[in-house]
C-alpha atoms as a PDB file:
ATOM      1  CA  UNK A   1      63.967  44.321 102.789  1.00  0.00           C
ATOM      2  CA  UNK A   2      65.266  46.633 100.171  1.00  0.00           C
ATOM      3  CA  UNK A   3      63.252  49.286  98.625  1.00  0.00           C
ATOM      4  CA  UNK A   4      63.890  49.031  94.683  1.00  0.00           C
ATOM      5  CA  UNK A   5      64.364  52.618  92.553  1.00  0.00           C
ATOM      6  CA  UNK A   6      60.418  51.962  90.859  1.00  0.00           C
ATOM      7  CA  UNK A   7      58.293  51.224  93.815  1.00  0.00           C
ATOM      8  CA  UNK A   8      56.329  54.070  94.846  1.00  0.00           C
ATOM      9  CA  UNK A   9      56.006  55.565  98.248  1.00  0.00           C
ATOM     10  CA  UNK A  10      54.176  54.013 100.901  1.00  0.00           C
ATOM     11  CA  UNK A  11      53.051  54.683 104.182  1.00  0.00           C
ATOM     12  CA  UNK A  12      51.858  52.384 106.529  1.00  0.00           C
ATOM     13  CA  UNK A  13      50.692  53.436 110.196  1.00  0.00           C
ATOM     14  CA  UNK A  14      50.986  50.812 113.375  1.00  0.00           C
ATOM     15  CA  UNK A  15      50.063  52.014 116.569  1.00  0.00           C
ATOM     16  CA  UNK A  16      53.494  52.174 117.725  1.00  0.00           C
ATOM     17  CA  UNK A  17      54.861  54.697 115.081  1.00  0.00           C
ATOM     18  CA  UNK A  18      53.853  55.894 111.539  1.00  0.00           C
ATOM     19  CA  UNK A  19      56.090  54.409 109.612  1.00  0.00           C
ATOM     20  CA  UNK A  20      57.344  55.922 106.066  1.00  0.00           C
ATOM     21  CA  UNK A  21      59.054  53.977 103.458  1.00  0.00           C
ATOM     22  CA  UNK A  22      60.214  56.115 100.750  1.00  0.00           C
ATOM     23  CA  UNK A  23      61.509  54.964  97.318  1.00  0.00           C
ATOM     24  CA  UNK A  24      64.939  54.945  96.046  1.00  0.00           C
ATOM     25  CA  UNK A  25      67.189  54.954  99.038  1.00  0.00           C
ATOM     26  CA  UNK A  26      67.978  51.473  99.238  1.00  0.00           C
ATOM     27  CA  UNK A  27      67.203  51.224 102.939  1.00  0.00           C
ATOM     28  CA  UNK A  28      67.266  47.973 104.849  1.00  0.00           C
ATOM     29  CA  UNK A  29      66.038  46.827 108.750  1.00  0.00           C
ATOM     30  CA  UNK A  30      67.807  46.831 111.657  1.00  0.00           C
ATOM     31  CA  UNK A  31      70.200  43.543 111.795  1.00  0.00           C
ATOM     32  CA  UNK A  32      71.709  44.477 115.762  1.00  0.00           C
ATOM     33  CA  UNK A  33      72.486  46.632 118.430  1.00  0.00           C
ATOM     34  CA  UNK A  34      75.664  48.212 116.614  1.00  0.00           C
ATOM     35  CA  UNK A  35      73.220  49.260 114.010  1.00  0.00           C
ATOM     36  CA  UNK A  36      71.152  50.536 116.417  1.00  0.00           C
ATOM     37  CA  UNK A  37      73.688  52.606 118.414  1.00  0.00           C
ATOM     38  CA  UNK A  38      75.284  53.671 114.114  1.00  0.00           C
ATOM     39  CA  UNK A  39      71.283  54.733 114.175  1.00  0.00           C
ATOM     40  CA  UNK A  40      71.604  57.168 117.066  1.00  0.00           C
ATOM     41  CA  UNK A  41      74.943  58.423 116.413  1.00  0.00           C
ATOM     42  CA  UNK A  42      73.773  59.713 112.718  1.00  0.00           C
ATOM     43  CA  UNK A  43      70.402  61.132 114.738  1.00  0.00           C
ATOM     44  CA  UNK A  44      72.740  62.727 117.264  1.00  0.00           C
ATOM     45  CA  UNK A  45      74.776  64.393 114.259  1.00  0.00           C
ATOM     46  CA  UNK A  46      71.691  65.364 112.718  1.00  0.00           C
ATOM     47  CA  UNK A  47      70.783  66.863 115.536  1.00  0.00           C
ATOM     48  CA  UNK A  48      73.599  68.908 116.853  1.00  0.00           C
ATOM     49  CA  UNK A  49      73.765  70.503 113.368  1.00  0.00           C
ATOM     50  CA  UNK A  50      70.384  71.851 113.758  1.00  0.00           C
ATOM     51  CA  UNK A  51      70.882  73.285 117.356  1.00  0.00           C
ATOM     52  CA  UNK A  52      73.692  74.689 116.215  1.00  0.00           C
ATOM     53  CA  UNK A  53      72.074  76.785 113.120  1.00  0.00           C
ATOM     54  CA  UNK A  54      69.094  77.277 115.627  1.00  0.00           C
ATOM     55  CA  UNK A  55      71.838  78.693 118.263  1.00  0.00           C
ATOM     56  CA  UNK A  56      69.689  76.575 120.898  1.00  0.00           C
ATOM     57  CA  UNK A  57      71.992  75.119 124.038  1.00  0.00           C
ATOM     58  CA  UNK A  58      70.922  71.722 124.309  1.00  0.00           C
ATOM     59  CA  UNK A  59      72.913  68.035 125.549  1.00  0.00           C
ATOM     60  CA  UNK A  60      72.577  65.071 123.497  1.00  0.00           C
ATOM     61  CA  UNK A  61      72.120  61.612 125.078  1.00  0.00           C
ATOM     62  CA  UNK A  62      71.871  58.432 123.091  1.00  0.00           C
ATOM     63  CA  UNK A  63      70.411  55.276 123.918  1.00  0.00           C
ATOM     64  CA  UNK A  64      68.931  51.757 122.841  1.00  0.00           C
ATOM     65  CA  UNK A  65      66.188  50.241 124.114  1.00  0.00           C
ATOM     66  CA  UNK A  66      64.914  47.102 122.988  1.00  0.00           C
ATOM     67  CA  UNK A  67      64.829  47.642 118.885  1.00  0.00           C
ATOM     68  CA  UNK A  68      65.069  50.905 118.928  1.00  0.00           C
ATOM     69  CA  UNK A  69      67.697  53.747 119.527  1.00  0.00           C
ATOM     70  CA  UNK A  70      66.431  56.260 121.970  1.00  0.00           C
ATOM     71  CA  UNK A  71      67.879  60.251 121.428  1.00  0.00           C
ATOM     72  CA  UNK A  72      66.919  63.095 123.921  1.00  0.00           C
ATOM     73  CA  UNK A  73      67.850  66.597 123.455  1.00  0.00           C
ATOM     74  CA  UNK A  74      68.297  67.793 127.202  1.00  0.00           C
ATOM     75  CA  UNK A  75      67.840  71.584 127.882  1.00  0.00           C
ATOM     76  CA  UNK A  76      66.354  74.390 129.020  1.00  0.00           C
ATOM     77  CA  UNK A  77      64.965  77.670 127.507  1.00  0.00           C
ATOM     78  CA  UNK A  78      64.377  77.212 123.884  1.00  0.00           C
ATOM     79  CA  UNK A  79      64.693  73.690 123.363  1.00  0.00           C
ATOM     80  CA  UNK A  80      61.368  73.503 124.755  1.00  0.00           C
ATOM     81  CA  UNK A  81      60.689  75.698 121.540  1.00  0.00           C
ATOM     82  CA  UNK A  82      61.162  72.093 119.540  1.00  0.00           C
ATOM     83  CA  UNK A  83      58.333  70.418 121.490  1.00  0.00           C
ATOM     84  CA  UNK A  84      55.392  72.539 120.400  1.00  0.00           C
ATOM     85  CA  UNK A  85      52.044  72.732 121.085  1.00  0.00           C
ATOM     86  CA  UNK A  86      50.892  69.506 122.059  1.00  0.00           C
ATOM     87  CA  UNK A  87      54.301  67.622 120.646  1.00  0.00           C
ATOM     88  CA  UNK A  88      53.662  68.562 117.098  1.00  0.00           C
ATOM     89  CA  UNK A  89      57.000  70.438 116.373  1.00  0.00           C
ATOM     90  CA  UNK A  90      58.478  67.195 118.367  1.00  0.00           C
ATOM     91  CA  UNK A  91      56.647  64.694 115.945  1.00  0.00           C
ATOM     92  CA  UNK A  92      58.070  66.428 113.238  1.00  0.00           C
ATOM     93  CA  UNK A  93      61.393  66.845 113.778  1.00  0.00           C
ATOM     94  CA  UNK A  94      61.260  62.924 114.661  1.00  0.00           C
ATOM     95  CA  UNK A  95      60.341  62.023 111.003  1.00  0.00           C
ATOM     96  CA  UNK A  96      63.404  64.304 109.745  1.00  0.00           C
ATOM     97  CA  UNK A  97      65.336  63.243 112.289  1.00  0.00           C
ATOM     98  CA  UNK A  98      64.479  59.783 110.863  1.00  0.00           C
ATOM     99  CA  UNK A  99      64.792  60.217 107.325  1.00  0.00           C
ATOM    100  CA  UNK A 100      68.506  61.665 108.059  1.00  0.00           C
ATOM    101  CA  UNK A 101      69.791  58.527 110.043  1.00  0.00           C
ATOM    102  CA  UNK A 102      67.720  56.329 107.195  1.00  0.00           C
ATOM    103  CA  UNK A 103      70.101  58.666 104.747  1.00  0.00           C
ATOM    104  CA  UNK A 104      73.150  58.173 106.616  1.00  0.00           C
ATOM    105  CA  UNK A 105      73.249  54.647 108.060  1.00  0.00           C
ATOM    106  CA  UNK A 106      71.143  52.969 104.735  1.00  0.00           C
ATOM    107  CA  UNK A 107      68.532  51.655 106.707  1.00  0.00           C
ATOM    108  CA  UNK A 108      64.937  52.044 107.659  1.00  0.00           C
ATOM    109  CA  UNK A 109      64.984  54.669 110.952  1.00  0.00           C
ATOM    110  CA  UNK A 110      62.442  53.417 113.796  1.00  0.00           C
ATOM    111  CA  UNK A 111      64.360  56.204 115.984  1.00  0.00           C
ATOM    112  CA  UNK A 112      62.483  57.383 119.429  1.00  0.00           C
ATOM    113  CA  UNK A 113      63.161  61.534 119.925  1.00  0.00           C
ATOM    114  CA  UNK A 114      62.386  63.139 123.455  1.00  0.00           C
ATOM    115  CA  UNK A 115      62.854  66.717 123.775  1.00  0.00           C
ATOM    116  CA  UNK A 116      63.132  68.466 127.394  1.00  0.00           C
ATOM    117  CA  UNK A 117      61.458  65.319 128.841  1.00  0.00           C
ATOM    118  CA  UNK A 118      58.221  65.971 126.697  1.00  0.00           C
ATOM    119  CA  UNK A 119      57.795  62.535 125.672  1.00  0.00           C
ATOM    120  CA  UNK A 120      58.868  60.852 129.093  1.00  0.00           C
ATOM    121  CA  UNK A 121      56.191  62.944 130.870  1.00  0.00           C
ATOM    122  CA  UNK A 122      53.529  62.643 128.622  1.00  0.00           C
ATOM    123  CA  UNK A 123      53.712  58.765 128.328  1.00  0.00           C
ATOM    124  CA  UNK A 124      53.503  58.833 132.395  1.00  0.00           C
ATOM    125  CA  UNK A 125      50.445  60.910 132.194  1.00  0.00           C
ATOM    126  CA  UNK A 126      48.883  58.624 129.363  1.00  0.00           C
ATOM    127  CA  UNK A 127      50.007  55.009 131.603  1.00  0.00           C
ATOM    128  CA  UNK A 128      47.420  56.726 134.131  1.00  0.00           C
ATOM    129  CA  UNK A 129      44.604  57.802 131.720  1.00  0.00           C
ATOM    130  CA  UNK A 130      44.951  54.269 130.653  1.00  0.00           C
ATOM    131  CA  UNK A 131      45.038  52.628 133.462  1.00  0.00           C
ATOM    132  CA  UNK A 132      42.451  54.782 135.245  1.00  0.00           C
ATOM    133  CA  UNK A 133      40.074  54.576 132.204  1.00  0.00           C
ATOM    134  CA  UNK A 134      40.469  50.708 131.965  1.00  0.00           C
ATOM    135  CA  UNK A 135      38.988  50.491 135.522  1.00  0.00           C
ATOM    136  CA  UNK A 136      36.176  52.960 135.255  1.00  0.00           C
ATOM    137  CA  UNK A 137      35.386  50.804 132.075  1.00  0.00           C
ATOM    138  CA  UNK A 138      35.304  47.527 134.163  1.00  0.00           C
ATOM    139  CA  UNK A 139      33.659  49.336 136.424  1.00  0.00           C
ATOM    140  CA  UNK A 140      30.748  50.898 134.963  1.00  0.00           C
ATOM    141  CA  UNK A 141      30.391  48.353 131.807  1.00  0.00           C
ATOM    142  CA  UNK A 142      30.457  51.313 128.837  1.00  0.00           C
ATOM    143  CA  UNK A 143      33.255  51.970 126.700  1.00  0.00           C
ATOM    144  CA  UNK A 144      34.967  55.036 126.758  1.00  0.00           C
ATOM    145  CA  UNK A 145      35.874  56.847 123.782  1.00  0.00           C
ATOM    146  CA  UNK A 146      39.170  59.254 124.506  1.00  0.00           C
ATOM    147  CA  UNK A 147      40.214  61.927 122.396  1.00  0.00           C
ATOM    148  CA  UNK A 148      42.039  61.820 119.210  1.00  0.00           C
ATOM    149  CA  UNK A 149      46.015  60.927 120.147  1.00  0.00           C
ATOM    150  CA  UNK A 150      48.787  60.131 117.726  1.00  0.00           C
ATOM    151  CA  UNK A 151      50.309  56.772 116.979  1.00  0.00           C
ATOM    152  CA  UNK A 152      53.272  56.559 120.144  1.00  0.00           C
ATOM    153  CA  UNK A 153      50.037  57.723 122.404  1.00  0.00           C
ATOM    154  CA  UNK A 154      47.908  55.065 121.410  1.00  0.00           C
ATOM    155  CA  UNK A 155      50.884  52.627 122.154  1.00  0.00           C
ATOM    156  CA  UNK A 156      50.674  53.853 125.364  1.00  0.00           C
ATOM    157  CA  UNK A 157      47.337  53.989 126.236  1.00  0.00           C
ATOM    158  CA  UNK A 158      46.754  50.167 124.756  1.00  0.00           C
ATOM    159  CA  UNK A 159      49.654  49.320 126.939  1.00  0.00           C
ATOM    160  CA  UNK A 160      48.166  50.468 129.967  1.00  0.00           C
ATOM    161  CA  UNK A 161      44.691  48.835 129.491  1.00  0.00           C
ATOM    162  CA  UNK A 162      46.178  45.754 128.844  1.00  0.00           C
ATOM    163  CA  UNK A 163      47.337  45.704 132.677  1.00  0.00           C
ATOM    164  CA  UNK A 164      43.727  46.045 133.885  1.00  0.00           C
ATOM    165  CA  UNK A 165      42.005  43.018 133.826  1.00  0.00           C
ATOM    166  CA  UNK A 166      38.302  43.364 132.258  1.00  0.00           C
ATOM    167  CA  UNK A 167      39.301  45.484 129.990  1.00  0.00           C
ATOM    168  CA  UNK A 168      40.371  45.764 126.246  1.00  0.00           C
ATOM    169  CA  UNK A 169      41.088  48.400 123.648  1.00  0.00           C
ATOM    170  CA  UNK A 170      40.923  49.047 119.866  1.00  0.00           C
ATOM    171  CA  UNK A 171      41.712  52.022 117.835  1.00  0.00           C
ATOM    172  CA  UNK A 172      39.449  53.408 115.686  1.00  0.00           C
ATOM    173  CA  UNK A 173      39.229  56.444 113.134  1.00  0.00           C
ATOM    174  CA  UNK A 174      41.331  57.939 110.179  1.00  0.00           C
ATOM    175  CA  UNK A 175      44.718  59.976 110.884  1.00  0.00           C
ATOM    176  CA  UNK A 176      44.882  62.420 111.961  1.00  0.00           C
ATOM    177  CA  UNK A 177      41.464  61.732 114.157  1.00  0.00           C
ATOM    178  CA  UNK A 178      42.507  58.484 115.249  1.00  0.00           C
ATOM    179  CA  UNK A 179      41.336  57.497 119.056  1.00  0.00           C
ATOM    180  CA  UNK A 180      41.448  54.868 121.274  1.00  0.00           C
ATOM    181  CA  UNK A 181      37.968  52.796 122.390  1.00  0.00           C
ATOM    182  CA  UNK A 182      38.542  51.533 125.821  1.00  0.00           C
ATOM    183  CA  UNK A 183      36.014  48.515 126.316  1.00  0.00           C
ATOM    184  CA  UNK A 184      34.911  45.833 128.728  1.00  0.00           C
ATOM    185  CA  UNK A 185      36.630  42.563 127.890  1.00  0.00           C
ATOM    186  CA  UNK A 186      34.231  39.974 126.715  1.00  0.00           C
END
């Protein structure tokens, strides 16, 4: 779908990743994995450019999984700099990241970022708060109500409930206070 010069910006938000359609750029979906793998390479420019003005050491790997391309910046020292507190430097530079491979390739970026493992470890740790709060749900019979996580968090956590069985999950709230409910199946 192409985004004509007069539409306004929009932004829609889907538990898997806030995504931002801006006007005039023209920008299309994804058609295959070569587009995909143009994706990462314009990411991985994007990003070498800025580790370079940052004079940060870091490795670049590229990847594709499923519909989306996958880039990690692999380091030590002050890469970890580019995670922040909680992943909100990380979040960040994945929307610029984004709007640069959207720029270069002409098409709408649905990009994944990792930075110094970051995002690898913290969707392990929320597969287990899932999981772990699915079964005190079914357990007990009370929904649980866990703290306010961003959209690629929720995605996780909803994942991991829907491997316990008994147990379901909504989200609930307004950005940036959005949370997960974690309920008994009916």
């Amino acid at each position: 779908m192409t985004q004509s010069t007069d539409e306004a910006a929009a932004v829609s938000e889907r538990d898997e990743d806030v995504v931002v359609e801006a006007e005039p750029t023209g920008v299309e979906a994804h058609d295959s994995r070569d587009d995909l793998v143009a994706e990462g390479d314009a990411a991985g420019d994007y990003l070498e450019r800025l580790l370079d003005i940052l004079d940060y050491d870091g490795d670049i790997d590229l990847d594709v999984e499923g519909e989306r391309a996958v880039v990690s910046i692999v380091g030590e020292g002050d890469i970890e700099k580019l995670v922040g507190e909680h992943g909100e430097v990380l979040s960040a530079l994945q929307e610029l990241t984004r709007l640069a491979a959207a720029m270069e390739t002409g098409q709408r970026s649905r990009l994944m970022l990792d930075i110094a493992g970051y995002r690898a470890h913290r969707r392990e740790e929320l597969m287990t708060l899932g999981r772990e709060t699915a079964e005190q749900v079914v357990a007990s019979g009370r929904a649980v109500r866990l703290g306010a996580m961003n959209p690629f968090e929720r995605k996780v956590v909803h994942d991991a409930v829907a491997t316990v069985a008994g147990a379901t999950s909504l989200s609930e709230g307004e950005e940036p206070r959005r949370r997960v409910v974690v309920s008994p199946a009916e």
